[in-house]
C-alpha atoms as a PDB file:
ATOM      1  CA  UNK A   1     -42.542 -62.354  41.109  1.00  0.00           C
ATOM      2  CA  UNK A   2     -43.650 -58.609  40.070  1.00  0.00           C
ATOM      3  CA  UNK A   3     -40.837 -55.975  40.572  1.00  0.00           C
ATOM      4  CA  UNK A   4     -42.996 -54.387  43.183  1.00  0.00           C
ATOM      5  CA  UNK A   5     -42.919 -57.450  45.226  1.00  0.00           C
ATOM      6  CA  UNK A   6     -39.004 -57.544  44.966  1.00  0.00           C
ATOM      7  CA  UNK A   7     -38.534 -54.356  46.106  1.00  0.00           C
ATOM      8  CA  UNK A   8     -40.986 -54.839  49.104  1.00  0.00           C
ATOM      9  CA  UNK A   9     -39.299 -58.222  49.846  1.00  0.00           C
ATOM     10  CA  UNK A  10     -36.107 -56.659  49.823  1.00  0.00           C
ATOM     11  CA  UNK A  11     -36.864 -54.006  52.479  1.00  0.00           C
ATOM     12  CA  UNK A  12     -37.386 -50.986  50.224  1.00  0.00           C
ATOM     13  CA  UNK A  13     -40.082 -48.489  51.058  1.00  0.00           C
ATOM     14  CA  UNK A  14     -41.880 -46.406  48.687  1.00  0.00           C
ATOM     15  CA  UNK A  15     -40.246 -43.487  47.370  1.00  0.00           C
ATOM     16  CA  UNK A  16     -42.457 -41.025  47.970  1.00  0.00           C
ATOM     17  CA  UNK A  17     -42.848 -41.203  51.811  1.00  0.00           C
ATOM     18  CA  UNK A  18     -39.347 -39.169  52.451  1.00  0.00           C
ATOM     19  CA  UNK A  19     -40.236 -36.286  50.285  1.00  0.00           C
ATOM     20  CA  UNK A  20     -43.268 -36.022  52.890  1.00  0.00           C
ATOM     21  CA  UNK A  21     -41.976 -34.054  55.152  1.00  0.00           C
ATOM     22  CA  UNK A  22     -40.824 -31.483  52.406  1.00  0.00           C
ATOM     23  CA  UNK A  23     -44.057 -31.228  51.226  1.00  0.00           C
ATOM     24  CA  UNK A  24     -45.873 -30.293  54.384  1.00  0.00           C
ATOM     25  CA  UNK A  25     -42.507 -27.926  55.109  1.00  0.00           C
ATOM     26  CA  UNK A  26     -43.628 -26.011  51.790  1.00  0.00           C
ATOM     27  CA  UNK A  27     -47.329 -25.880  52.464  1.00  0.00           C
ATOM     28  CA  UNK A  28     -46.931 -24.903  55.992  1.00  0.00           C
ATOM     29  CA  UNK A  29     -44.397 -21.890  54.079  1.00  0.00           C
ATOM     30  CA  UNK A  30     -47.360 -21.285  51.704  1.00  0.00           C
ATOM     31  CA  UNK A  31     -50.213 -20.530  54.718  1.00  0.00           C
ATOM     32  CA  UNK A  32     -48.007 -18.685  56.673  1.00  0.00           C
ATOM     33  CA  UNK A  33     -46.022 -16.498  54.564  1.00  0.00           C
ATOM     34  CA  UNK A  34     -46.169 -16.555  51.002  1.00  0.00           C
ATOM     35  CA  UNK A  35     -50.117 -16.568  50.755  1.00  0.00           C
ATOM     36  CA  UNK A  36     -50.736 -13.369  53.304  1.00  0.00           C
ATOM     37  CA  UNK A  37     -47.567 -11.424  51.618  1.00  0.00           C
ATOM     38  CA  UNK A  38     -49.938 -12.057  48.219  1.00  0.00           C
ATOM     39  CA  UNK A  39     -52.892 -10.787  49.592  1.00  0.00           C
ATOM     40  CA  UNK A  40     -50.921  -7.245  50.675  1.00  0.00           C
ATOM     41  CA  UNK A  41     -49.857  -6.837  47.280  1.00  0.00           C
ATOM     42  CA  UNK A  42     -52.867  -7.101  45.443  1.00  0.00           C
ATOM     43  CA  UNK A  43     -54.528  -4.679  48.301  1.00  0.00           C
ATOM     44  CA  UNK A  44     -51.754  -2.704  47.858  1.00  0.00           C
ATOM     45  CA  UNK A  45     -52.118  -2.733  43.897  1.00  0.00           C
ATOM     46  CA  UNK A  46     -55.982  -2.048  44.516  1.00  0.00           C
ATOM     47  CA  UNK A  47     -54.871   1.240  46.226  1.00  0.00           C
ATOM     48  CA  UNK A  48     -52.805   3.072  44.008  1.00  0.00           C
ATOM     49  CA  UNK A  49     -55.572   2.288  40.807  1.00  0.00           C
ATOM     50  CA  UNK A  50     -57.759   3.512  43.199  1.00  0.00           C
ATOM     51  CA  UNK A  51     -55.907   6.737  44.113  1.00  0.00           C
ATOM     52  CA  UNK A  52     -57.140  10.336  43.621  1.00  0.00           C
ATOM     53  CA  UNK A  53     -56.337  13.718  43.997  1.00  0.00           C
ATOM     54  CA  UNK A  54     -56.249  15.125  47.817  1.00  0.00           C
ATOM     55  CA  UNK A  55     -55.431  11.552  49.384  1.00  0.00           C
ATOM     56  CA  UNK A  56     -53.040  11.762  52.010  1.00  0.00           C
ATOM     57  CA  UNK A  57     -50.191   9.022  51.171  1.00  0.00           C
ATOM     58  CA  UNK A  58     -47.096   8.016  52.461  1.00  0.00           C
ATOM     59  CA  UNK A  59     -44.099   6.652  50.729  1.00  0.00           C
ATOM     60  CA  UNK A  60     -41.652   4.066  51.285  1.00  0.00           C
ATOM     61  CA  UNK A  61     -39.199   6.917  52.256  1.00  0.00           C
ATOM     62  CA  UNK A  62     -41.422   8.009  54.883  1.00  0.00           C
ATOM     63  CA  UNK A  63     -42.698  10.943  52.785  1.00  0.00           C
ATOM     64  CA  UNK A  64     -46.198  12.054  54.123  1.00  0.00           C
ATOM     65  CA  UNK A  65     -47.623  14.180  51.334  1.00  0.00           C
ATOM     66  CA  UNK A  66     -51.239  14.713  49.725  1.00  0.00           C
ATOM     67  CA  UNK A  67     -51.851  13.750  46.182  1.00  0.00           C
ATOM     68  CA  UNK A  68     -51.877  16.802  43.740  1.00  0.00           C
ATOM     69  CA  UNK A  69     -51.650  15.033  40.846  1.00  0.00           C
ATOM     70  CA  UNK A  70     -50.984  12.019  38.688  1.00  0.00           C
ATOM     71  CA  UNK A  71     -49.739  10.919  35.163  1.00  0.00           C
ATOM     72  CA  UNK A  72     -48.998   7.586  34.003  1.00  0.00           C
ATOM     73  CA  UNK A  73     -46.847   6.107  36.762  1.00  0.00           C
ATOM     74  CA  UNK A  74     -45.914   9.607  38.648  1.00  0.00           C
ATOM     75  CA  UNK A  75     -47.476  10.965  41.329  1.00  0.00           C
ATOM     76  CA  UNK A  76     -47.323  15.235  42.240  1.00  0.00           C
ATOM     77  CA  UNK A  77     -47.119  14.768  46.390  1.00  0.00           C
ATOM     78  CA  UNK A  78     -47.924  18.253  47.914  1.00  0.00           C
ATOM     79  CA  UNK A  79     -45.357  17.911  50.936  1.00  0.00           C
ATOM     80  CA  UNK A  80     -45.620  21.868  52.350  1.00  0.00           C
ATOM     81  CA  UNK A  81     -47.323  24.768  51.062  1.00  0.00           C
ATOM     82  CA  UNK A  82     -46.045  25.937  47.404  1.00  0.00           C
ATOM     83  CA  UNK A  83     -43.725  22.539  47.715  1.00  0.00           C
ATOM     84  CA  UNK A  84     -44.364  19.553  45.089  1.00  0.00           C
ATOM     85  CA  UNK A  85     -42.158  16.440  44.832  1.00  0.00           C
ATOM     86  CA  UNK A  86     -42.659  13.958  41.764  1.00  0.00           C
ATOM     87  CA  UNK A  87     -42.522  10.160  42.525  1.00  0.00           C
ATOM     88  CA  UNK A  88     -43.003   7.278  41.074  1.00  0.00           C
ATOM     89  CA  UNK A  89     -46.536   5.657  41.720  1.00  0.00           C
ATOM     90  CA  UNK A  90     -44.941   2.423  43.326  1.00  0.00           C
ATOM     91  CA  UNK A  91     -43.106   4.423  46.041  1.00  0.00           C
ATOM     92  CA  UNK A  92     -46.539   4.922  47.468  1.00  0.00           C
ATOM     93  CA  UNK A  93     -46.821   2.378  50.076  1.00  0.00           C
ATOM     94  CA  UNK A  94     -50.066   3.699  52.223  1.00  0.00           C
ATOM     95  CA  UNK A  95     -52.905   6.069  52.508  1.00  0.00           C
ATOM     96  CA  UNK A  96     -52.485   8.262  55.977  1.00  0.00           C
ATOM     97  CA  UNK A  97     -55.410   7.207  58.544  1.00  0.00           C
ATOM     98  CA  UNK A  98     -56.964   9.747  61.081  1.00  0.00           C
ATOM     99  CA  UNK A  99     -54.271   9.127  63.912  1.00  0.00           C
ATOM    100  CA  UNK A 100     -51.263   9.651  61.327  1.00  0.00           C
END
């Protein structure tokens, strides 16, 4: 008798149908959080190569300030008249829409 057969006549399933329920615990984990959170990033990533002078931004300090300039990975924030703040490019977490 084959080894398989033993192991099916002596009551043993196969291995692989407890680690079932893992797997569709980590795919459902994927879809739902790991795959949108992935998405932001890269939009996120798209925004600040994408930046220019006289965007309205806002930091992850809550820092609402217009871009008045940029080198390497700083940004110049205008924040008041005659008033410039240097940050670093990744601090940047949104351009400002019309109702901001």
């Amino acid at each position: 008798m084959s080894p398989v057969a033993l192991l099916a006549a002596n009551g043993q399933t196969n291995s692989f149908l407890p680690l079932l329920p893992l797997i569709a615990i980590f795919l459902i984990f994927w879809f739902i959080v790991l795959r949108p959170q992935r998405k932001r990033q890269q939009a996120l990533q798209e925004m600040l190569r994408n930046l220019k002078n006289g965007e309205k931004v806002i930091t992850s300090g809550g820092i609402f300030g217009i871009v008045a300039g940029m080198k390497d990975d700083r940004v110049h924030l205008r924040v008041a008249d005659q008033v410039k703040i240097e940050i670093s490019k990744n601090a940047i977490v949104a351009k400002q829409t019309e109702d901001q």
